[in-house]
C-alpha atoms as a PDB file:
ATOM      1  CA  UNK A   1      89.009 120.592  68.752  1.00  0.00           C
ATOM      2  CA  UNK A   2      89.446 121.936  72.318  1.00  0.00           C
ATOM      3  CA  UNK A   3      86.633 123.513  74.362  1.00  0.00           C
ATOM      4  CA  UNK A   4      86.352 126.012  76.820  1.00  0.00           C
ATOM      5  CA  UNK A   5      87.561 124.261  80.353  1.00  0.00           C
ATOM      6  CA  UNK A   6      90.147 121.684  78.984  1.00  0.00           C
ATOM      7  CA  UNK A   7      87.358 119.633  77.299  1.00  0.00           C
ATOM      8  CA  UNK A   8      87.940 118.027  73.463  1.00  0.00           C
ATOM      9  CA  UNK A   9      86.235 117.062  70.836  1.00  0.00           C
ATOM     10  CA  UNK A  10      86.913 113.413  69.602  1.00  0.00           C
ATOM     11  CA  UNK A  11      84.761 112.019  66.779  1.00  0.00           C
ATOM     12  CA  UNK A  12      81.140 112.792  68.257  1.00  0.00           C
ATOM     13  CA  UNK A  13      81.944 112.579  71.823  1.00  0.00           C
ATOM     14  CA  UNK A  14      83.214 114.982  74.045  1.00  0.00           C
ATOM     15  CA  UNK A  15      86.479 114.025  76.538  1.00  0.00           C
ATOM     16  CA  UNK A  16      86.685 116.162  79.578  1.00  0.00           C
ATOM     17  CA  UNK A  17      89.845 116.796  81.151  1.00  0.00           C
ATOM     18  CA  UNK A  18      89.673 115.743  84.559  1.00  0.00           C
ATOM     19  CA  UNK A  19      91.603 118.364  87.058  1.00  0.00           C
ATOM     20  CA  UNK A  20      92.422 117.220  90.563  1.00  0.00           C
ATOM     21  CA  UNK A  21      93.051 120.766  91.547  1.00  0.00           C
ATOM     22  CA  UNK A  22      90.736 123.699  90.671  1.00  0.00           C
ATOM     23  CA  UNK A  23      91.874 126.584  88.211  1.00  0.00           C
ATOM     24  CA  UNK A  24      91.089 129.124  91.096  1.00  0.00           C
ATOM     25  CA  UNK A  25      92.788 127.231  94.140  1.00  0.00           C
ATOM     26  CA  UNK A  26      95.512 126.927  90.979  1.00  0.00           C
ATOM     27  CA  UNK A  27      95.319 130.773  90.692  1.00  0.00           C
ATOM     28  CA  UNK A  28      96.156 131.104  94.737  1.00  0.00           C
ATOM     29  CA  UNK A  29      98.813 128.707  95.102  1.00  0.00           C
ATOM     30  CA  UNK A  30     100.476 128.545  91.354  1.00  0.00           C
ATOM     31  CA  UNK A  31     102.916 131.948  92.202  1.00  0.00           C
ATOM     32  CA  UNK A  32     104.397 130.068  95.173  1.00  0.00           C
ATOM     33  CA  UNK A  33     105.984 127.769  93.082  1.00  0.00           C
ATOM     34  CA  UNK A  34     109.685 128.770  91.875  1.00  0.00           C
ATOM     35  CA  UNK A  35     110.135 129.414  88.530  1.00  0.00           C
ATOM     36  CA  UNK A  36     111.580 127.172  86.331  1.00  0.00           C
ATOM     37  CA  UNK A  37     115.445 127.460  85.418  1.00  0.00           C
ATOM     38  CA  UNK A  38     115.827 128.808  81.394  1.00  0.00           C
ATOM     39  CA  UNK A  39     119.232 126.403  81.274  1.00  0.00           C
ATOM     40  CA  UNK A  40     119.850 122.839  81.728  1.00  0.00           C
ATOM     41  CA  UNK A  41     116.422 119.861  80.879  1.00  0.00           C
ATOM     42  CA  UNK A  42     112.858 121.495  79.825  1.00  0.00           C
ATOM     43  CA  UNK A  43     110.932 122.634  82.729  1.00  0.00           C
ATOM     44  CA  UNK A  44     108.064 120.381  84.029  1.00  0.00           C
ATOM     45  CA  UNK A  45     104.518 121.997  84.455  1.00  0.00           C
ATOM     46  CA  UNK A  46     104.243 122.828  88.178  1.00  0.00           C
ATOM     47  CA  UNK A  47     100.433 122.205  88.048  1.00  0.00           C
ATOM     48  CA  UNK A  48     100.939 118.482  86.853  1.00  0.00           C
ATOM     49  CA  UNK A  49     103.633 117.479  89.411  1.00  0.00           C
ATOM     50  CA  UNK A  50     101.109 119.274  92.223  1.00  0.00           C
ATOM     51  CA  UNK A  51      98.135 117.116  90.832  1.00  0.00           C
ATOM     52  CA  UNK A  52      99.795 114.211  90.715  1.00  0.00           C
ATOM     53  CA  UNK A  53     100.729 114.681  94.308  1.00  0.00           C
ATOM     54  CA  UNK A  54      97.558 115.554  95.092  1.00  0.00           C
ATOM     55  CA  UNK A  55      96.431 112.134  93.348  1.00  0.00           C
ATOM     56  CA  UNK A  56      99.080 110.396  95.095  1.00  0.00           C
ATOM     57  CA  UNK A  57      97.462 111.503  98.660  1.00  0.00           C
ATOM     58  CA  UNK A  58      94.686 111.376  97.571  1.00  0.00           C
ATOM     59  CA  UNK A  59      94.256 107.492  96.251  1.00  0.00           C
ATOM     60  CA  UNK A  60      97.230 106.615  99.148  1.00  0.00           C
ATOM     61  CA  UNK A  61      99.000 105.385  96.217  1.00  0.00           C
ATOM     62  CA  UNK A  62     102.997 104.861  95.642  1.00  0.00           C
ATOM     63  CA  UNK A  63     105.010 106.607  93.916  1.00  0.00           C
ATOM     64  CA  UNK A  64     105.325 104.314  91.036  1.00  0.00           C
ATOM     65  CA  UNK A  65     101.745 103.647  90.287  1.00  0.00           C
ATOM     66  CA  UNK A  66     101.136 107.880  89.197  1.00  0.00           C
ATOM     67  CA  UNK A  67      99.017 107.543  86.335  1.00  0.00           C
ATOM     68  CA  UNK A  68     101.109 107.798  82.809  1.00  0.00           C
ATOM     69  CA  UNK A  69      98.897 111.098  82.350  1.00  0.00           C
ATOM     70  CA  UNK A  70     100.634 113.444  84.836  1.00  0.00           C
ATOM     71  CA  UNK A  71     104.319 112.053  83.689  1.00  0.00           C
ATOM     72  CA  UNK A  72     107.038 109.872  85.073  1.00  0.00           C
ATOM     73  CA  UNK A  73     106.668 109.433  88.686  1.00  0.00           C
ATOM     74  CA  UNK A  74     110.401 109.467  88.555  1.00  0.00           C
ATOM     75  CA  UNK A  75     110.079 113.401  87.807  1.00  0.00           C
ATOM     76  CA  UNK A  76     106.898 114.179  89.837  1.00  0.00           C
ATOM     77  CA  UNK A  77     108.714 112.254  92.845  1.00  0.00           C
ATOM     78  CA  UNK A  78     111.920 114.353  92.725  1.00  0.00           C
ATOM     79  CA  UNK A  79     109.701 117.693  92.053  1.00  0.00           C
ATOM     80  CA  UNK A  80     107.757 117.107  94.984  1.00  0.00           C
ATOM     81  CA  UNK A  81     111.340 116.401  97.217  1.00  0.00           C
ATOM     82  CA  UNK A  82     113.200 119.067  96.174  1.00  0.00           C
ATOM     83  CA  UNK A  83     109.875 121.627  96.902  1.00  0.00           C
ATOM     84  CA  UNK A  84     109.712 119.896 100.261  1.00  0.00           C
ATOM     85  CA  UNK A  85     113.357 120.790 100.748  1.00  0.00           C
ATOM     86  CA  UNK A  86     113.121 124.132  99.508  1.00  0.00           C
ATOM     87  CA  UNK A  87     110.146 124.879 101.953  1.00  0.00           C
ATOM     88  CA  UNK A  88     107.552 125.400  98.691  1.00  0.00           C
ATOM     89  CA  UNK A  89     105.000 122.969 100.376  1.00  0.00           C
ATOM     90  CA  UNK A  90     104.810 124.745 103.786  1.00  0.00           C
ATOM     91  CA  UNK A  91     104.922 128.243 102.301  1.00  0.00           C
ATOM     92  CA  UNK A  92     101.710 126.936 100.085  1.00  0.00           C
ATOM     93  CA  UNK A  93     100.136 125.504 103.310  1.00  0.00           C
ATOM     94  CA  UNK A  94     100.669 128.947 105.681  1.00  0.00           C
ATOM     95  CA  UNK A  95      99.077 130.688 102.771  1.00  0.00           C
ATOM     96  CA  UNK A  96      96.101 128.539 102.192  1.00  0.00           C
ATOM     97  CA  UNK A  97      95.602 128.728 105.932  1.00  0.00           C
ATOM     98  CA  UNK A  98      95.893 132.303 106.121  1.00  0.00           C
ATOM     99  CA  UNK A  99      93.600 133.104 103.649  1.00  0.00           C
ATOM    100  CA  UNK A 100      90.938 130.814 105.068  1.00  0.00           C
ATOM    101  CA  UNK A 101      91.216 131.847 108.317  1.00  0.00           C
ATOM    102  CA  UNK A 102      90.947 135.659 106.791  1.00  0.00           C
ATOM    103  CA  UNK A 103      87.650 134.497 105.122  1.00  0.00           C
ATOM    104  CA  UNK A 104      86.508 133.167 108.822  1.00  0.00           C
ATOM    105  CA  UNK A 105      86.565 129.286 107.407  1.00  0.00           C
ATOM    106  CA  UNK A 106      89.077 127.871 109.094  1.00  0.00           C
ATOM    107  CA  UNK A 107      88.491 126.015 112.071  1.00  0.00           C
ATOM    108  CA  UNK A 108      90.756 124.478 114.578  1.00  0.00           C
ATOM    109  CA  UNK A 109      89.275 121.689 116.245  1.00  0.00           C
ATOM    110  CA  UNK A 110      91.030 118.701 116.150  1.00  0.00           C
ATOM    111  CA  UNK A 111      90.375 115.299 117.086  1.00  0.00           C
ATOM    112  CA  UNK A 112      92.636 112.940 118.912  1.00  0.00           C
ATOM    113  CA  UNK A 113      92.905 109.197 118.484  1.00  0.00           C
ATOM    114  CA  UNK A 114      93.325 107.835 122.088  1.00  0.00           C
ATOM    115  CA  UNK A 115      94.906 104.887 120.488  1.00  0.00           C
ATOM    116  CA  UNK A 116      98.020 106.785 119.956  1.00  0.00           C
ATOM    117  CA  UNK A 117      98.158 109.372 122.521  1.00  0.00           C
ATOM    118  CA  UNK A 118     100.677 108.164 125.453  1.00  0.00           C
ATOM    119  CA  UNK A 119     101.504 108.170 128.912  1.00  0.00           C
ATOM    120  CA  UNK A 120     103.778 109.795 130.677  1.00  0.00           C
ATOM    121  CA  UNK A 121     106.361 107.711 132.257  1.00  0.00           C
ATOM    122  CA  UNK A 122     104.808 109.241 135.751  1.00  0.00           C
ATOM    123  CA  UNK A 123     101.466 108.263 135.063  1.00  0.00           C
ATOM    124  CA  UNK A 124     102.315 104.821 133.953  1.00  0.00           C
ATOM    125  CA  UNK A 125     102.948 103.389 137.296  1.00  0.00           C
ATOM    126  CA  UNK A 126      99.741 104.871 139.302  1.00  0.00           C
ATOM    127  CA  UNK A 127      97.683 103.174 141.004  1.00  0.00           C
ATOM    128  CA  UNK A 128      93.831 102.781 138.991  1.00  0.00           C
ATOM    129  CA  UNK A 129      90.401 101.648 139.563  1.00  0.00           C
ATOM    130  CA  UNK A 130      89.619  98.264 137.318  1.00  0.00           C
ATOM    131  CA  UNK A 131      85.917  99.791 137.869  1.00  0.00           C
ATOM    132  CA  UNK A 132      85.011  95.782 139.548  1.00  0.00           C
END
């Protein structure tokens, strides 16, 4: 029996279906995903290939090692390429940041890692203080 929010019923306990994305960040960035083609293999759910990128990211994981529950990585992998390709991902991320910064939630500050920020071939040769 399935409950309301993706949960089922299984003998006397009750399985939640876990969600790495939210139905209403879902309900923002779902239309900006093409539609799939009516010809050729059946269409993959554009929700699962985005959560199991968002998994992906999120654990730092490879490819290969998607859980079994979002699909083959094979498919999620070349989803997530050809959307990259296509420009999908940055259209999703100038929208999310346009509707937070309409909200007045988006800030800018950034921090910088000194480790990798580097000289300029100019700078490299001046003389410095060893501060002895």
């Amino acid at each position: 029996m399935l409950l309301k929010g993706g949960a089922s019923v299984v003998g006397k306990s009750v399985l939640v279906a876990r969600r790495e994305i939210s139905d209403e960040t879902w309900a923002v960035i779902g239309p900006l995903f093409p539609e799939a083609k009516s010809t050729g293999r059946p269409p993959v759910d554009p929700r699962r290939v985005v959560e199991a990128a968002a998994w992906r990211y999120r654990t730092g994981s490879p490819w290969r090692e998607i859980p079994e529950r979002f699909g083959s990585w094979n498919t999620i992998y070349k989803n997530f390429s050809r959307w990259a390709s296509q420009g999908v991902w940055a259209r999703v991320l100038e929208t999310v940041q346009s509707l937070t910064h309409q909200r007045g939630e988006l800030d800018w500050v950034a921090s910088i890692d000194s480790t990798i920020v580097r000289v300029h071939q100019h700078g490299a040769t001046l003389p410095r203080s060893t501060g002895g």
